[in-house]
Protein backbone atom coordinates (compact mmCIF):
# COMPACT_ATOMS: atom_id res chain seq x y z
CA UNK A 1 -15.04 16.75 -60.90
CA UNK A 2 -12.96 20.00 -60.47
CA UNK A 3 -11.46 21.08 -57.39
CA UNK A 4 -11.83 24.91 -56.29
CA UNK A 5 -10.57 26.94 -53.62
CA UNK A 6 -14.83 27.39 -52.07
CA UNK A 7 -14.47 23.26 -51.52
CA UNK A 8 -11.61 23.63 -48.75
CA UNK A 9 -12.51 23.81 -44.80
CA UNK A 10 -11.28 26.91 -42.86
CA UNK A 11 -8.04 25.74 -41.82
CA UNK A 12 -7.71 28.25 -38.61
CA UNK A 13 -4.87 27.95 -36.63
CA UNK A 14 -2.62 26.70 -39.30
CA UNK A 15 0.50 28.20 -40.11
CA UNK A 16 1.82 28.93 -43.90
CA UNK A 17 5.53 30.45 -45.33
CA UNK A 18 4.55 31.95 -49.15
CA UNK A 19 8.14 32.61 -50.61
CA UNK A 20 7.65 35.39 -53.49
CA UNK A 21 4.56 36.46 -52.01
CA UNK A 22 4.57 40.15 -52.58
CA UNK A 23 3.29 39.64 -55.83
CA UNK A 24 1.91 37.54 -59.03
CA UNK A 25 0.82 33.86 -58.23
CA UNK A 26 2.43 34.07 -54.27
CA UNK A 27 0.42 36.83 -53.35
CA UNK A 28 -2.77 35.25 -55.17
CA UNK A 29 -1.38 31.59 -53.10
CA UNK A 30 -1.28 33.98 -49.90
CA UNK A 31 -4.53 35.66 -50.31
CA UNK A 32 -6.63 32.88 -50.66
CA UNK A 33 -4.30 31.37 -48.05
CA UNK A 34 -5.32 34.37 -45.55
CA UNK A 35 -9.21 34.07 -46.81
CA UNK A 36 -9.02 30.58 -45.20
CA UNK A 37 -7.96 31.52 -41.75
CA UNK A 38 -4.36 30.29 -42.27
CA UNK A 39 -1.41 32.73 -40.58
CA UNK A 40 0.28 33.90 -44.02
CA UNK A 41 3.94 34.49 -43.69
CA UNK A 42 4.97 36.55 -45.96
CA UNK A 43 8.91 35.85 -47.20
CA UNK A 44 9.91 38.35 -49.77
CA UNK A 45 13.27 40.11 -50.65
CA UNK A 46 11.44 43.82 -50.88
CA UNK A 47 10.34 44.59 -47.54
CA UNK A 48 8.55 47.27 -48.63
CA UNK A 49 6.48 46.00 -51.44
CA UNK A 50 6.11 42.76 -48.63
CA UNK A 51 4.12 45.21 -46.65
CA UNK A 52 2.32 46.48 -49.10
CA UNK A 53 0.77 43.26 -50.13
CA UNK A 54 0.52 42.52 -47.06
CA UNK A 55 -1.69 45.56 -46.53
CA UNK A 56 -3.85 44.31 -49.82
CA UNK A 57 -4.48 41.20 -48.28
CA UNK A 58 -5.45 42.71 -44.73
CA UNK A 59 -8.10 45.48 -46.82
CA UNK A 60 -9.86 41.76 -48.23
CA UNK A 61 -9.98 40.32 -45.32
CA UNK A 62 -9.55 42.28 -42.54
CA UNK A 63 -8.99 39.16 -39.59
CA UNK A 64 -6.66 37.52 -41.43
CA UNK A 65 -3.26 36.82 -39.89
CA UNK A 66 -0.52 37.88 -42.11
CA UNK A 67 3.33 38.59 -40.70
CA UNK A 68 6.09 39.97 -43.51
CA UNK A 69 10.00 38.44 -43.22
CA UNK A 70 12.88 39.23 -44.96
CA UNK A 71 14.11 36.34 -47.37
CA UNK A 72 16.15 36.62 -49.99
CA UNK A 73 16.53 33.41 -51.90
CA UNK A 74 20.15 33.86 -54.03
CA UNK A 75 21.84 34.49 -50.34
CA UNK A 76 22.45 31.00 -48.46
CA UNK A 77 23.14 33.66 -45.54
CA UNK A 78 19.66 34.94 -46.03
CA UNK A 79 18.19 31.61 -46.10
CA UNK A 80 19.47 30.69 -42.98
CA UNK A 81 18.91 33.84 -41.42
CA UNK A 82 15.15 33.52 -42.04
CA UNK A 83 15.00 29.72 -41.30
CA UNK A 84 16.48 30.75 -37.72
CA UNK A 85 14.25 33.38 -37.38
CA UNK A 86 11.10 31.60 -38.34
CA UNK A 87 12.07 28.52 -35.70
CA UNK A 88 12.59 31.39 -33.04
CA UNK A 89 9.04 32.94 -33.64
CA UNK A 90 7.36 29.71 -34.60
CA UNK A 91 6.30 26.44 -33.33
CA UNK A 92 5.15 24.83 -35.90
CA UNK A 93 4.62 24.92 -39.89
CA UNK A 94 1.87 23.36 -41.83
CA UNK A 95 2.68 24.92 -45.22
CA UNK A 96 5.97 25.40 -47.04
CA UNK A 97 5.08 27.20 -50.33
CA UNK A 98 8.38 27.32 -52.38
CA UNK A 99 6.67 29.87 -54.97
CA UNK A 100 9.57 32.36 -55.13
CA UNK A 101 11.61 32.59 -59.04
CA UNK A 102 12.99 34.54 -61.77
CA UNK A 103 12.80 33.59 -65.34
CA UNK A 104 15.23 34.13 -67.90
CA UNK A 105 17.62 37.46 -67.04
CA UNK A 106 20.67 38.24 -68.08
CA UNK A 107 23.40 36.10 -66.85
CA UNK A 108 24.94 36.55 -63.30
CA UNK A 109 26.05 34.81 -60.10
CA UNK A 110 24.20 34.90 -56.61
CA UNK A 111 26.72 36.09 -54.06
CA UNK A 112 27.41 32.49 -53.27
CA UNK A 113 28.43 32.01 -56.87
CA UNK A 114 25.48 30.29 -58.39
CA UNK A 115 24.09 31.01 -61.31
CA UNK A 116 20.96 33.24 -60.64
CA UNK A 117 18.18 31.22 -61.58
CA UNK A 118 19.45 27.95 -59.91
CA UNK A 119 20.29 30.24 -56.93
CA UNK A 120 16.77 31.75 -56.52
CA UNK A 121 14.59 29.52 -57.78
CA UNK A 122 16.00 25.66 -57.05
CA UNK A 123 19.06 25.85 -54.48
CA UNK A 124 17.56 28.50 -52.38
CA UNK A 125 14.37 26.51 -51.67
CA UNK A 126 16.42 23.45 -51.46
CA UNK A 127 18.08 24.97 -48.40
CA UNK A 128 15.11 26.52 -47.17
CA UNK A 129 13.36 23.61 -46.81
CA UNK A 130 15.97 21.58 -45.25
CA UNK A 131 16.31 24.03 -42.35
CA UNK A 132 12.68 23.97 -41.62
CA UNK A 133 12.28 20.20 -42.06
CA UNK A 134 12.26 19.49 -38.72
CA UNK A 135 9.63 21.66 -37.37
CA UNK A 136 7.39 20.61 -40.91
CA UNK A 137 7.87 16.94 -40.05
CA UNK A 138 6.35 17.49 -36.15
CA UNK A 139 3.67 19.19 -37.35
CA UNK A 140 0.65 17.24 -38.17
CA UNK A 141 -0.67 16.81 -41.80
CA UNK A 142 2.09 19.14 -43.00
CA UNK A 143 2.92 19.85 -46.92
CA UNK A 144 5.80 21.11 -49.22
CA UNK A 145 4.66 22.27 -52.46
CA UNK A 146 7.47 23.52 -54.83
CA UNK A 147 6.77 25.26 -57.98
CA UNK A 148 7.91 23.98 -61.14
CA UNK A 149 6.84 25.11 -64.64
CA UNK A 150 5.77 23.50 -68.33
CA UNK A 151 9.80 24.91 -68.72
CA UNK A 152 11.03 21.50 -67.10
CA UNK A 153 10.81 19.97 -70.26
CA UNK A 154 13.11 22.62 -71.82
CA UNK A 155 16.48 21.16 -70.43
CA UNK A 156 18.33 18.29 -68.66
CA UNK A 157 20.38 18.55 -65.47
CA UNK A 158 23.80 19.77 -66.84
CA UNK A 159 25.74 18.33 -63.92
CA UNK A 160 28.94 19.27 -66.23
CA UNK A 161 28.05 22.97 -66.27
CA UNK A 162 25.59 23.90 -63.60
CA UNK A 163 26.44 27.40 -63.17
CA UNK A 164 26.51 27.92 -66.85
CA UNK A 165 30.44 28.57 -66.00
CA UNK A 166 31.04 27.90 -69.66
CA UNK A 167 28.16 29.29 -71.66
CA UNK A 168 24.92 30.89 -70.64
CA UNK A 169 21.50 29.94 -72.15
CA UNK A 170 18.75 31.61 -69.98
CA UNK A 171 16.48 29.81 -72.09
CA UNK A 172 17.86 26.09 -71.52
CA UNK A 173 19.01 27.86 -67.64
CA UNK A 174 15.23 28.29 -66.75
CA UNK A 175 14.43 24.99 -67.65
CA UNK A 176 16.96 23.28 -65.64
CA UNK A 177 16.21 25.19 -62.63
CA UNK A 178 12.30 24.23 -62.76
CA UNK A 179 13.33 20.81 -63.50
CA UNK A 180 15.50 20.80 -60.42
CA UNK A 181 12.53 21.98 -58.41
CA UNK A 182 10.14 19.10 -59.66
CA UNK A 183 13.06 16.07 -59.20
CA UNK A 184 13.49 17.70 -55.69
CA UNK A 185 9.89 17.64 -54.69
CA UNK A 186 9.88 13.98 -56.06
CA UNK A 187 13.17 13.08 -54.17
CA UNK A 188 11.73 14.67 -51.15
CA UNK A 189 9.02 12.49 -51.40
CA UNK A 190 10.46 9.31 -51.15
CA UNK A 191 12.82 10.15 -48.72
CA UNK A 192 10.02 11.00 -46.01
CA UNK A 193 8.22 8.26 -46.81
CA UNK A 194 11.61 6.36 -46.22
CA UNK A 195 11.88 8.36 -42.62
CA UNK A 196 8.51 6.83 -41.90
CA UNK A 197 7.36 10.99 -41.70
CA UNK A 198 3.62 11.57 -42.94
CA UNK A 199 4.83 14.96 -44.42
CA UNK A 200 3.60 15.22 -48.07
CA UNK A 201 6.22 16.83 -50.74
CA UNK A 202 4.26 17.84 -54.05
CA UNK A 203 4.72 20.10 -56.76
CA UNK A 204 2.32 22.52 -58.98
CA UNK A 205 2.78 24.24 -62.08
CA UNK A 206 0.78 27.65 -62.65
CA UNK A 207 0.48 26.86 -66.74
CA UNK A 208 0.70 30.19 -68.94
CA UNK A 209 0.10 33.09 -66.41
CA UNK A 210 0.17 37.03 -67.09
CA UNK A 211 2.61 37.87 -63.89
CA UNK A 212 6.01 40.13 -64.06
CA UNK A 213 7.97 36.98 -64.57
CA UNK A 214 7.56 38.45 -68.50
CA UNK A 215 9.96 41.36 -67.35
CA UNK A 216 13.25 39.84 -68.59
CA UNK A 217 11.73 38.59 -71.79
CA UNK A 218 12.38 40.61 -75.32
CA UNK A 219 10.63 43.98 -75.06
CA UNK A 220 8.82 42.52 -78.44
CA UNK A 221 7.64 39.49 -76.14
CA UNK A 222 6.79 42.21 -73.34
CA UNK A 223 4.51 44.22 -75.29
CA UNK A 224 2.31 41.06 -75.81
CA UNK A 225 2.53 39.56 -72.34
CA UNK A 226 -0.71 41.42 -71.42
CA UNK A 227 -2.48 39.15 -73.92
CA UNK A 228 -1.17 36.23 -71.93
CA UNK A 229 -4.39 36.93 -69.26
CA UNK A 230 -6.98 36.66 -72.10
CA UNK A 231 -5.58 33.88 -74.31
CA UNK A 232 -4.35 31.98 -71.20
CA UNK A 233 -5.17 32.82 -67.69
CA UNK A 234 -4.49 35.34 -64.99
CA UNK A 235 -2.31 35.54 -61.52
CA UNK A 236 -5.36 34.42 -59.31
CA UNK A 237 -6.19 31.45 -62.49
CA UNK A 238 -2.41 30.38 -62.31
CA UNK A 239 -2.28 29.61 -58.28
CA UNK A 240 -4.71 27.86 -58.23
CA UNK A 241 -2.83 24.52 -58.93
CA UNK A 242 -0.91 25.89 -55.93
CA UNK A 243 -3.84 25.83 -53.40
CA UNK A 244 -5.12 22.81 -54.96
CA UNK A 245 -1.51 20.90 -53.94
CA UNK A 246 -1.57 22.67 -50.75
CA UNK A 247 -5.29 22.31 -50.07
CA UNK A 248 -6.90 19.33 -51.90
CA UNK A 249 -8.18 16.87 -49.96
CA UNK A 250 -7.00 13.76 -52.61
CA UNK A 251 -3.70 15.04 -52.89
CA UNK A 252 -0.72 12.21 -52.41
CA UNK A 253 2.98 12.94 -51.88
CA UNK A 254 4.39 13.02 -54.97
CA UNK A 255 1.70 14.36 -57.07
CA UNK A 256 2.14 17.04 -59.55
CA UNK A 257 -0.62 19.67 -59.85
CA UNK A 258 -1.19 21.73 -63.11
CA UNK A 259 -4.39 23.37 -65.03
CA UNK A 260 -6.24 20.96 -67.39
CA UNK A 261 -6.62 22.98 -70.68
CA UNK A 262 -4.64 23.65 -73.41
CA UNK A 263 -1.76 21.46 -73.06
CA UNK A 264 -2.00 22.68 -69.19
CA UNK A 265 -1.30 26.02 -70.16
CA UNK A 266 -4.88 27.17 -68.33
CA UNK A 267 -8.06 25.66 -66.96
CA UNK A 268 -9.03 24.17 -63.66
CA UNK A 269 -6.22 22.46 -61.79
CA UNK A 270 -5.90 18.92 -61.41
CA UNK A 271 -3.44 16.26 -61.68
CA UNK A 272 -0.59 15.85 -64.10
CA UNK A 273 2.14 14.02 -65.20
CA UNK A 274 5.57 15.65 -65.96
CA UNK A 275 8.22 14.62 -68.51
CA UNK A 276 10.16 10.89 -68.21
CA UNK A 277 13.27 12.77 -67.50
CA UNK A 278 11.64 14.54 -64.54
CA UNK A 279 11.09 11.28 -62.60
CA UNK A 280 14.45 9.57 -62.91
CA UNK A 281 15.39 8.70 -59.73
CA UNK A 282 19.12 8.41 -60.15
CA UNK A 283 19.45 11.70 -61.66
CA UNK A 284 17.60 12.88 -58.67
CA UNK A 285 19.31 11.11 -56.26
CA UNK A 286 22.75 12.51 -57.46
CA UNK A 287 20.82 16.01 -57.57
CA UNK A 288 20.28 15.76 -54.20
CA UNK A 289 23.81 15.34 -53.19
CA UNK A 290 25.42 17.91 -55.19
CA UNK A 291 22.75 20.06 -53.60
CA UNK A 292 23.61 19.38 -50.30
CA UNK A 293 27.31 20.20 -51.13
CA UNK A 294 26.71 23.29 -52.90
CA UNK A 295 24.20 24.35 -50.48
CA UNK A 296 25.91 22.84 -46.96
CA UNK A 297 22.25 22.03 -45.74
CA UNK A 298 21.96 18.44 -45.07
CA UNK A 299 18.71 16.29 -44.33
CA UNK A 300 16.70 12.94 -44.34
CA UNK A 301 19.99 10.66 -44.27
């Protein structure tokens, strides 16, 4: 049996962080978030276009609780700034959705010297997380959900080259960034479970989705992306993996949540498995600690 969004309880009085949420599959995760009763944070880079999803969200459902803060996810100073921020306003945190990324631009280096893609979408969340741990971990039947993609399978972790200091694929630069993201969430994992904390860390994939991650993509790929939401599936199709990780009743730490169809390119969401190199735990172990040096956010020793 499928799982859909219509089989989770109103979960009023729970509290949610969407990073990316302004648009594409976070503001599909934070609409049905809001349609559930949930308080939405909304962390996005544009404040403007933060408000005006968040004004989309508020003409569908016109109770729901939704709050817009600034995050920008290739600045460690941003990430901090928001993680203080959030602690100040909030007492608690019941959903961490790391949904934010870029896919494939040009090369260039966040201001802390990263390359862009590991900045935004792997590194930033990385550090995100860790600075919210500790109010995730007191609050009961909490969850981490990281996005990864089918692009994990693309590329290993080039611990020799990270920052694509020597040569730049964006291709091959993608994939190790999404790959990062899924050995984190499993690495995450174990470590709570190690702490004894009943936290789950899981990850989701949205399969082949028509969102404006197409925009850096050759303008010959561009003029076909449109085609992506009738051969594959839309924004709303692709979060739903999301919700299911964040939502499902069945869900385990450690599981990875992707659509059923097509080589899990579409379909309902369910449970997957993700590439042998994606689960080694010594790879992820040393991830974890070049992470934590790169970043300067330490947590779970």
């Amino acid at each position: 049996m499928s799982w859909n969004l219509q089989q989770a309880p109103m979960q009023t009085g729970r509290v949610a962080i969407v990073t990316g949420a302004n648009i594409g599959l976070g503001f599909e995760t934070a609409l049905a978030l809001a349609g559930k009763g949930i308080t939405v944070v909304l962390a996005c880079r544009n404040s403007a276009k933060a408000e005006a999803a968040k004004a989309a969200i508020l003409a569908l459902h016109p109770k729901a609780k939704v709050k817009c803060m600034a995050l920008d996810l290739g600045s460690l100073k941003s990430v901090r700034a928001f993680a203080a921020a959030y602690r100040k306003r909030h007492t608690r945190l019941d959903l961490l959705i790391n949904n934010a990324g870029i896919m494939m631009p040009p090369f260039s280096l966040s201001e802390d010297g990263f390359e862009s893609q590991l900045a935004a979408n792997y590194l930033g969340h990385f550090a995100l997380t860790g600075l919210l741990l500790p109010l995730i971990v007191k609050t009961p039947d909490s969850r981490i959900v990281s996005l990864s993609s089918l692009a994990h399978k693309w590329s290993g972790i080039r611990f020799d080259d990270l920052n694509a200091a020597r040569w730049y694929d964006k291709r091959l630069a993608y994939g190790q960034s999404k790959l990062a993201c899924l050995m984190f969430a499993y690495e995450l994992q174990r470590r709570l479970a190690r702490a004894g904390h009943t936290t789950l860390s899981v990850a989701a994939h949205p399969g082949v989705s028509s969102t404006n991650l197409f925009q850096h993509l050759p303008k010959i790929v561009q003029l076909f992306a449109p085609l992506t939401e009738v051969i594959f599936q839309s924004a709303q199709g692709g979060a739903q993996p999301t919700l299911y990780a964040a939502l499902g009743d069945d869900i385990e730490g450690g599981d990875y949540c992707g659509p059923m169809s097509l080589g899990e390119m579409r379909g309902d969401p369910g449970k997957v498995r993700s590439s042998r190199r994606s689960r080694d735990k010594a790879v992820a172990a040393r991830l974890w600690t070049v992470s934590e040096e790169l970043t300067g956010v330490r947590f779970l020793d």
